[in-house]
Protein backbone atom coordinates (compact mmCIF):
# COMPACT_ATOMS: atom_id res chain seq x y z
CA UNK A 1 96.78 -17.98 1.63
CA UNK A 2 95.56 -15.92 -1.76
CA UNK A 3 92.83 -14.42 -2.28
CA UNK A 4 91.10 -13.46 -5.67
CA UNK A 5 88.07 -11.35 -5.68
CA UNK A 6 85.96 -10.67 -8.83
CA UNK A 7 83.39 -7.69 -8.70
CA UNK A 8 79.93 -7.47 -10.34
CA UNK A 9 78.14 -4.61 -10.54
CA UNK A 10 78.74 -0.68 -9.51
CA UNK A 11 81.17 1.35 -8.55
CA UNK A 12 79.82 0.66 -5.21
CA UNK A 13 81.26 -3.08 -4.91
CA UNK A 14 83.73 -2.10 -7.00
CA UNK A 15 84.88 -0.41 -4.10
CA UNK A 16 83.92 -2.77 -1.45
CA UNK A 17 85.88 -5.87 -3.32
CA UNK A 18 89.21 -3.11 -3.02
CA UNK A 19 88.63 -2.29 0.64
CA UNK A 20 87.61 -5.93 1.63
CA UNK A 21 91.53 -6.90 -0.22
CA UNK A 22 93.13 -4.35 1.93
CA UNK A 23 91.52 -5.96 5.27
CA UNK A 24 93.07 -9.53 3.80
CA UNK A 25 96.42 -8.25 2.65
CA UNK A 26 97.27 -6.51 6.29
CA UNK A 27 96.33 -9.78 7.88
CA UNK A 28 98.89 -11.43 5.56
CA UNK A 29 96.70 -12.97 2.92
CA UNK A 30 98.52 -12.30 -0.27
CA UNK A 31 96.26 -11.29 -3.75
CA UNK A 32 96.35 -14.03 -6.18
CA UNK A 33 96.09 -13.03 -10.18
CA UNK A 34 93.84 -15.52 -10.77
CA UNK A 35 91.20 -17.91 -9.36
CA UNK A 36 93.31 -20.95 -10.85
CA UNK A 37 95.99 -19.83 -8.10
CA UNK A 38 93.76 -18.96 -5.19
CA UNK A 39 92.85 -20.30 -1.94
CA UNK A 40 90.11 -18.21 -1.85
CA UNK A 41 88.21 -17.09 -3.81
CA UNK A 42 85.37 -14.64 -3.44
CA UNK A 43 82.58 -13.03 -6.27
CA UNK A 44 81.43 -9.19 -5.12
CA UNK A 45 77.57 -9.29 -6.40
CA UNK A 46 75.09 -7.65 -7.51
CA UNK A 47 70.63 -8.10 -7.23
CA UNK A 48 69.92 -4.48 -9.04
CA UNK A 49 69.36 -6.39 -12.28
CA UNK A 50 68.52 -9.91 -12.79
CA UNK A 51 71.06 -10.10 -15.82
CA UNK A 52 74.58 -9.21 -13.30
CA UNK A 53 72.94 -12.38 -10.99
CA UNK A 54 72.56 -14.97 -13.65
CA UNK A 55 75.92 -13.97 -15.08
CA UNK A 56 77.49 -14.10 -11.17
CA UNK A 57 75.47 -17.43 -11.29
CA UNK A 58 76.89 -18.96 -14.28
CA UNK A 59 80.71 -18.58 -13.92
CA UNK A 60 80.37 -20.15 -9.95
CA UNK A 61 79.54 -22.92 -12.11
CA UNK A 62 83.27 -22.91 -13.51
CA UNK A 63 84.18 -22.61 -9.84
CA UNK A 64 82.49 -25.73 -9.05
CA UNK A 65 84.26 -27.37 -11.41
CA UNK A 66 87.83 -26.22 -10.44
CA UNK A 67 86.87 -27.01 -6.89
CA UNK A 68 86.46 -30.41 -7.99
CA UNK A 69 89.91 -30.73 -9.08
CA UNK A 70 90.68 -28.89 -5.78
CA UNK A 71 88.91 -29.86 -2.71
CA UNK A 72 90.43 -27.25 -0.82
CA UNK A 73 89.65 -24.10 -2.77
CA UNK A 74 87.33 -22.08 -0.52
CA UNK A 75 84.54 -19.87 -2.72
CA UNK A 76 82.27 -17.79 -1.11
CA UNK A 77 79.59 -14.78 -2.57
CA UNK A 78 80.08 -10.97 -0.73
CA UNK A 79 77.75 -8.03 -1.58
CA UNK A 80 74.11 -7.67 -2.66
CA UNK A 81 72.98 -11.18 -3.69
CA UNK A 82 74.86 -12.64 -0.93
CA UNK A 83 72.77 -10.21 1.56
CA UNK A 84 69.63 -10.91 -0.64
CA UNK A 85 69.35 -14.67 -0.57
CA UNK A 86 71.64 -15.71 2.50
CA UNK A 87 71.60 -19.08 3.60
CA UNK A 88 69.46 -20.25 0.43
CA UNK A 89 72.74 -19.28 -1.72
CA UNK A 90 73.94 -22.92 -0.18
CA UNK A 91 71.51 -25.01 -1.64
CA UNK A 92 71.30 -23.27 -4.98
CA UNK A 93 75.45 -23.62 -4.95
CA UNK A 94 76.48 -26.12 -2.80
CA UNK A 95 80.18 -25.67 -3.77
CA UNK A 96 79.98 -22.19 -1.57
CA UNK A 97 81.76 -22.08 1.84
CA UNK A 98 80.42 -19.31 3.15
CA UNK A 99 78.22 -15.36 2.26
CA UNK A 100 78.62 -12.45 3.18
CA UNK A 101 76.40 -9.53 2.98
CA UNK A 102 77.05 -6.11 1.80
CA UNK A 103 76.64 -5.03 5.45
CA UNK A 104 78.89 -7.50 6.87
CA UNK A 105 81.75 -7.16 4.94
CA UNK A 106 84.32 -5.45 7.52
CA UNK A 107 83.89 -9.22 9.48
CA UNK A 108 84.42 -11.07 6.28
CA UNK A 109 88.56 -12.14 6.98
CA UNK A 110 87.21 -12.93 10.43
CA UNK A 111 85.15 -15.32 8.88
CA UNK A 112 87.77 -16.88 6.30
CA UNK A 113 90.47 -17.32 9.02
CA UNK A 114 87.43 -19.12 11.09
CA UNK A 115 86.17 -21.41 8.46
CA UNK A 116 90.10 -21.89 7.71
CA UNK A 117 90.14 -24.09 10.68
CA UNK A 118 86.61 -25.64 11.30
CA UNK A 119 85.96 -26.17 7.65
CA UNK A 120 81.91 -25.69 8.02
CA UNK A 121 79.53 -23.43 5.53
CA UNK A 122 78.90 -19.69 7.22
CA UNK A 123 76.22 -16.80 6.47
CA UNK A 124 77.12 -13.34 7.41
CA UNK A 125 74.19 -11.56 6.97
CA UNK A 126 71.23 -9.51 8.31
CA UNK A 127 71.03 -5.98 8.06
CA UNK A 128 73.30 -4.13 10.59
CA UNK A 129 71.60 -2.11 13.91
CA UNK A 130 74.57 0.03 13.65
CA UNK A 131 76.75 2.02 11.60
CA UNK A 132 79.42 -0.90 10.25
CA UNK A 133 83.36 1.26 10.89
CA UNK A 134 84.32 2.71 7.52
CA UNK A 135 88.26 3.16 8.06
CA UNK A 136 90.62 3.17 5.16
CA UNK A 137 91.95 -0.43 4.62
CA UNK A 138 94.31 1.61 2.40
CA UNK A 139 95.01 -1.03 -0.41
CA UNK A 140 94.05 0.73 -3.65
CA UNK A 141 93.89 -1.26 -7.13
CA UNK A 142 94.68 1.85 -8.90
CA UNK A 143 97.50 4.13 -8.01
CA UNK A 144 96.34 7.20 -10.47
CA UNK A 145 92.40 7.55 -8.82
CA UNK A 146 90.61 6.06 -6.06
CA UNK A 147 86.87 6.15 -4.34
CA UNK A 148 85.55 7.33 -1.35
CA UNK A 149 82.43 5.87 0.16
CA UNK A 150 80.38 8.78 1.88
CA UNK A 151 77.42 6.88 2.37
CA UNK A 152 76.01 3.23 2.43
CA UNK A 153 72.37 2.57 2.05
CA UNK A 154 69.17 4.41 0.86
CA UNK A 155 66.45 5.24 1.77
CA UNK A 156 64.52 6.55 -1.35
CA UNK A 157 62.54 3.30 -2.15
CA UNK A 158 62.20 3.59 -5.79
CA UNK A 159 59.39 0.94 -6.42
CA UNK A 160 61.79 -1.13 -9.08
CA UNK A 161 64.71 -0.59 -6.88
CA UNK A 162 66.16 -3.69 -4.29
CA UNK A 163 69.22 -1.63 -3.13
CA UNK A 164 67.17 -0.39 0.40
CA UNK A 165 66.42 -3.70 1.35
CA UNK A 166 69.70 -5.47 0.71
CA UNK A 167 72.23 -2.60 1.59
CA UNK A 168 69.64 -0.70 4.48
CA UNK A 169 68.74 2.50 5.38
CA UNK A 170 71.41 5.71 4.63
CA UNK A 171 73.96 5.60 6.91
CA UNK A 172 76.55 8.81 6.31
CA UNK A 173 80.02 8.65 7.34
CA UNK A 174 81.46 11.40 9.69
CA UNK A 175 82.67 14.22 7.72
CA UNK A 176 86.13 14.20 9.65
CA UNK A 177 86.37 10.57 8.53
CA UNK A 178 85.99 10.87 5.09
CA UNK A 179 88.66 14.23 4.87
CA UNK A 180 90.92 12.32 6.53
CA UNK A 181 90.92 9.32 4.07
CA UNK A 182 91.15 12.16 1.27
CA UNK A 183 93.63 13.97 2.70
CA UNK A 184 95.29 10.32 2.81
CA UNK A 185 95.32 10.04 -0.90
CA UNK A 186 96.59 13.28 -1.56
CA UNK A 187 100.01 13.02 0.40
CA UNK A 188 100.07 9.59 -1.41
CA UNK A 189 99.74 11.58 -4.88
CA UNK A 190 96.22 10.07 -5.72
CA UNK A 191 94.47 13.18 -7.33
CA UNK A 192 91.66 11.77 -9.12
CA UNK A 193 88.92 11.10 -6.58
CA UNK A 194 85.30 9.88 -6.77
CA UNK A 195 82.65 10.15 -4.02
CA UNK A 196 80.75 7.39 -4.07
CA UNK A 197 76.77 7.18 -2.73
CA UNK A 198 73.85 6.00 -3.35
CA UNK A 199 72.57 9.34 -3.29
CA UNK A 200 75.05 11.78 -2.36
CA UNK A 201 73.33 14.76 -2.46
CA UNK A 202 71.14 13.53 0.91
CA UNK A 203 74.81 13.26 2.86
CA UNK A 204 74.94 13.66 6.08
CA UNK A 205 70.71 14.36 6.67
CA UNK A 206 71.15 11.20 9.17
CA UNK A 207 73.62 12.57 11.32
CA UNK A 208 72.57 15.77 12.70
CA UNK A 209 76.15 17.24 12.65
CA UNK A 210 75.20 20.24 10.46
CA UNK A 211 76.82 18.83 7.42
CA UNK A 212 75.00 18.70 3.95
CA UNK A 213 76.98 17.55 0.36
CA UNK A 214 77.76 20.81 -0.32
CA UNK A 215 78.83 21.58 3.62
CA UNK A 216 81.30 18.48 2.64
CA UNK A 217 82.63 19.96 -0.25
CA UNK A 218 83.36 22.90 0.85
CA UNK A 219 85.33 21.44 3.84
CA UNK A 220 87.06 19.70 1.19
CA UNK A 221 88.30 22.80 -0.41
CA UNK A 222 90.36 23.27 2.29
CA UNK A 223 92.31 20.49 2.12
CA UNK A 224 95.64 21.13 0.41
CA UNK A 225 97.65 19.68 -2.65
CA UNK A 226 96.37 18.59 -6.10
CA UNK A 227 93.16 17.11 -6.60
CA UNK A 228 90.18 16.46 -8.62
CA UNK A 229 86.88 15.60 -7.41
CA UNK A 230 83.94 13.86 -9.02
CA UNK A 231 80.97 12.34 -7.30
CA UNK A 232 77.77 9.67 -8.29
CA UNK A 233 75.30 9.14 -8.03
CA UNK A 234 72.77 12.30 -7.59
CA UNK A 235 69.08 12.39 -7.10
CA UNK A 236 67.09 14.90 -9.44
CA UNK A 237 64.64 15.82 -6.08
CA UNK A 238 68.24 16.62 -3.90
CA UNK A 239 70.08 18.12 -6.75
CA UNK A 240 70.28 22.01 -5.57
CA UNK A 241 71.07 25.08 -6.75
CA UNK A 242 74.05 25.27 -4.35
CA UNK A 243 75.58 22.39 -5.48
CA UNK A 244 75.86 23.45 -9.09
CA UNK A 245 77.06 26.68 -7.60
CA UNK A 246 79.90 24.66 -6.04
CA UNK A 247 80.35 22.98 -9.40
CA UNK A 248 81.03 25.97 -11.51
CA UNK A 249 83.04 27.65 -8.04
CA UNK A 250 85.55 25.23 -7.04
CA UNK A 251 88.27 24.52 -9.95
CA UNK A 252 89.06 21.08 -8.68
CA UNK A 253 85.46 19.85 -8.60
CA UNK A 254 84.26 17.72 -11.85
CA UNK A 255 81.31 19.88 -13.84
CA UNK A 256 80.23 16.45 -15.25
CA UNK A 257 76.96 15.40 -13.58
CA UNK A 258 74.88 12.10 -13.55
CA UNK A 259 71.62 12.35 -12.95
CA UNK A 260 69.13 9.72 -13.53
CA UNK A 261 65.81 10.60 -15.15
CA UNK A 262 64.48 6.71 -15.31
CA UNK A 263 61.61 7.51 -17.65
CA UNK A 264 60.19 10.63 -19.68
CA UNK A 265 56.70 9.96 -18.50
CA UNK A 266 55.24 11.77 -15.70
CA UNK A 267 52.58 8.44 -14.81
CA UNK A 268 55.53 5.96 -14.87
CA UNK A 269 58.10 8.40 -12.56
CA UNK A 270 55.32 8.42 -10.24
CA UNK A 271 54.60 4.26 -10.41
CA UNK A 272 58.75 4.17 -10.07
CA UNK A 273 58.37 6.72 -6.88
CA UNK A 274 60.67 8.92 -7.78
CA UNK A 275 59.57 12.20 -6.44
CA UNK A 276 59.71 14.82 -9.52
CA UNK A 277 58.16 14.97 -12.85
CA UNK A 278 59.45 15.79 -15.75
CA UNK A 279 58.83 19.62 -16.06
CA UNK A 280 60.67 19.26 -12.85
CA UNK A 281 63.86 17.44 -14.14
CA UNK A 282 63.88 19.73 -17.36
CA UNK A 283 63.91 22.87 -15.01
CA UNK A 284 66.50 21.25 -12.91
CA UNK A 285 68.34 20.38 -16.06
CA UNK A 286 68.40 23.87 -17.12
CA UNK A 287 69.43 25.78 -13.95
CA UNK A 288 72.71 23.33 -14.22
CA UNK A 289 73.58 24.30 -17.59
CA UNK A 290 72.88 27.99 -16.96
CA UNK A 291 75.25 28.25 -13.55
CA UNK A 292 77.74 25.18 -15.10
CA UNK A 293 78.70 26.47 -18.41
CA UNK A 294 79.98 23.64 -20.11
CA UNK A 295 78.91 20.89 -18.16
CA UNK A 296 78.79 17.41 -19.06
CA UNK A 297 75.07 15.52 -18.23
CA UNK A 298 74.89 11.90 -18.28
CA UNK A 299 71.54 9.83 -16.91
CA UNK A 300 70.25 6.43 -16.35
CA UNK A 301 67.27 5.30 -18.38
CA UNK A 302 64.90 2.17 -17.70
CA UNK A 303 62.84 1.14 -20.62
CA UNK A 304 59.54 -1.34 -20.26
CA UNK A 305 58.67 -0.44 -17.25
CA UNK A 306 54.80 -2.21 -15.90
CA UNK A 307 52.10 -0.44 -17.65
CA UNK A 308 54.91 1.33 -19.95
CA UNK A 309 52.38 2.49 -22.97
CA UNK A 310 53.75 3.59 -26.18
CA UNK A 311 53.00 7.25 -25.25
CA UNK A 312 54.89 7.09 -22.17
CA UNK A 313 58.20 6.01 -24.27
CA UNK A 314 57.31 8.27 -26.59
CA UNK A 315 57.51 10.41 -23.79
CA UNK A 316 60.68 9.38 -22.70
CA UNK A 317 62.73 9.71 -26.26
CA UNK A 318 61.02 13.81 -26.31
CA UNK A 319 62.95 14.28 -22.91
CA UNK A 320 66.26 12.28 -24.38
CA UNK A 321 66.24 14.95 -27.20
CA UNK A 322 65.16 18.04 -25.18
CA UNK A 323 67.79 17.51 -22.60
CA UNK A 324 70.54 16.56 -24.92
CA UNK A 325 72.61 14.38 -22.69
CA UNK A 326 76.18 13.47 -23.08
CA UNK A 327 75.53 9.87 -22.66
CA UNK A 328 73.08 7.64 -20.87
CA UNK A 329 72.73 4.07 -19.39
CA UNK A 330 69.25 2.09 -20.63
CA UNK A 331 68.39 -0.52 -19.03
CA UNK A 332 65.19 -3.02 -20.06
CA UNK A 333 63.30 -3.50 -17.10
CA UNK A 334 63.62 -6.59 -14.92
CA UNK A 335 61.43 -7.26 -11.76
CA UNK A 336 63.94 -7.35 -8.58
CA UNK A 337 61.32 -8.90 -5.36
CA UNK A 338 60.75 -7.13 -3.07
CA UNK A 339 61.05 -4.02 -4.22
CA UNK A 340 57.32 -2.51 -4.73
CA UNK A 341 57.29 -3.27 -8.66
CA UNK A 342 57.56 -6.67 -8.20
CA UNK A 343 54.14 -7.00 -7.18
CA UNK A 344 53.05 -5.20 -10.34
CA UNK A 345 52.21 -7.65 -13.70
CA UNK A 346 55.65 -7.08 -15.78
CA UNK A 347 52.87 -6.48 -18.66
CA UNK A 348 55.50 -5.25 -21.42
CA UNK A 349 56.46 -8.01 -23.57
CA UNK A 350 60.35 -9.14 -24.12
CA UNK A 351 60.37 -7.97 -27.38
CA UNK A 352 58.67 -4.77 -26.94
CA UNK A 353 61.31 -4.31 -24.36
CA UNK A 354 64.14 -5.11 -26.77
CA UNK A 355 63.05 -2.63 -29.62
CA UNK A 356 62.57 0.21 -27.24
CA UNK A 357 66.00 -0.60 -25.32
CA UNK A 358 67.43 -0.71 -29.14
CA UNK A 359 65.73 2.47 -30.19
CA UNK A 360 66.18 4.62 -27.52
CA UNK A 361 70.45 3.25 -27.90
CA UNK A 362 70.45 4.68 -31.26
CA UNK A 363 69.02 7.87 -30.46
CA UNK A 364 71.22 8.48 -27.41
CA UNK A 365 74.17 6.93 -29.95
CA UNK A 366 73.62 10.13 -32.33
CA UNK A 367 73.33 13.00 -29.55
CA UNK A 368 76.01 11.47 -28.37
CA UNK A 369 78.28 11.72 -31.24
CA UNK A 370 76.54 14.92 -32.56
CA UNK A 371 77.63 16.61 -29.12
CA UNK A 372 81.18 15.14 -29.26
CA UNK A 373 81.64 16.49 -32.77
CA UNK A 374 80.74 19.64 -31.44
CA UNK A 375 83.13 19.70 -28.45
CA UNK A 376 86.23 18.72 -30.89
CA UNK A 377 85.68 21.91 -32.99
């Protein structure tokens, strides 16, 4: 049988939809190129914004329609929406065969080589009791760079944020595991390599091994042959000074950082529960660019947020040009139940939303180019 898999979404399923290919092809599914020459066929997606769900939503619709002309083409939802809606996902699509959630995914061939044969709907779902096994399925899409998951889950609850309830609580891997994987991709001449977390900076605080981030990376520096490390996403409260000491120390370790800010205004990071203010990311801002000479700093940025005055994006575009940052994702504000937010009157009008999202663009646009002009010379 083929499979095709399309991902929505972050890095995160990005990875997932690679790994869950690897568990098909060394059962001995074979990848299709497309989903007009698929048995299967399977969309990775994503709740964090409503936009990535009504787009996932739409093209199932074309799906439908080639399952018409093919009766026999399974289709079936994986990830975050899949986790979020379950069993409901039938009635809203009733050409799906089956779900699976984002925690479920290392049972989801299981599942296809069941449904194979009894030809019934299926939910795999439910947030796991345990930590789900994270071995290398070792199919990779790209044979130049590959991520490594370090973590699954968070538990941060941002108050606009969905990813804690439909991917659970932080659950680290074991720090031999994740070498070993690495040390994998190295022998197989894959250099460039991304950590991948939710929050990476709060690895390993779950499992009581001793182990922070920076323990990691520094266990990683032992590991020999080429390389060159990068890692996303970090949290501006867990951001420390020893990681950015680790940054400018090891030579193989990416001195491009992402942090997300969110917002420039002190009253809406602490409606979005994100644990600093902005005096606080500033200062954290500049003790990276004093021990990082050099470094890159890119962000995310969500515009009309609930009770989002004109003042507090005001506030938001003085941090943008204080901080000067490489480059930055904005995002317009979309309520994601039932995330803590949700319950909050989404009181900033669409348009309002669409000016700011526009504005704060442009001025990003020029520090970006202004910065990159700078660099060339």
């Amino acid at each position: 049988m083929k499979v095709y898999i399309r991902t929505f979404g972050c890095q995160m399923n990005e990875r997932d939809s690679e790994w869950v290919m690897g568990s098909f092809l060394r059962k001995g599914f074979v990848k299709a190129g497309s989903p007009d020459e698929a048995d299967v066929v399977i969309f990775n997606t994503c709740s964090v914004r409503k936009h990535a769900e009504d787009r996932m939503i739409s093209n199932m619709g074309i799906l439908a329609r080639l399952k018409e002309k093919r009766p026999g083409l399974m289709l079936g939802l994986m990830g975050c929406t899949a986790e979020y809606y379950g069993k409901e996902l039938f009635k809203k699509l009733p050409s799906l065969d089956f779900v699976c959630g984002a925690n479920s995914i290392h049972k989801l061939t299981d599942l296809v080589e069941k449904l194979k044969e009894e030809k019934e709907k299926a939910a795999l779902t439910g947030l796991p009791a345990q930590r789900p096994p994270e071995t290398d399925s070792y199919y990779r899409a790209d044979k130049n760079k590959a991520s490594v998951l370090i973590s699954r889950g968070c538990g941060n609850f941002c108050s606009y944020c969905i990813v804690p309830y439909v991917r659970g609580p932080e659950r680290s891997r074991m720090p031999d595991d994740i070498l070993k994987e690495i040390e994998g991709l190295i022998k197989r001449k894959i250099a460039n390599i991304t950590l991948l977390g939710q929050n990476v900076n709060s690895y390993g605080k779950d499992l009581g091994c001793g182990v922070d981030f920076v323990g990691l990376l520094k266990m990683l520096d032992g590991l020999e042959g080429k390389k060159r490390i990068e890692f996303m996403t970090s949290h501006p409260k867990d951001a420390s000074i020893e990681l950015f000491e680790a940054m400018r120390d090891f030579e193989w370790l990416s001195k491009h950082l992402h942090l997300p800010v969110q917002s420039g205004s002190d009253k809406i990071l602490k409606a979005m529960n994100r644990g600093y203010d902005s005096k606080y990311y500033i200062n954290k801002v500049k003790y990276f660019r004093k021990i990082v000479p050099g470094g890159t700093l890119t962000t995310d940025i969500i515009v009309g947020f609930p009770e989002e005055a004109k003042e507090d994006f005001e506030a938001t575009k003085r941090l943008v040009k204080e901080v000067q940052f490489n480059a930055a994702y904005i995002f317009k504000y979309s309520p994601r139940p039932p995330a803590l937010s949700s319950k909050i009157k989404d009181d900033v009008p669409r348009d309002v939303k669409e000016r700011r999202h526009r504005e704060l663009l442009e001025l990003q646009k020029s520090i970006s180019k202004r910065l990159a002009r700078k660099r060339d010379r």
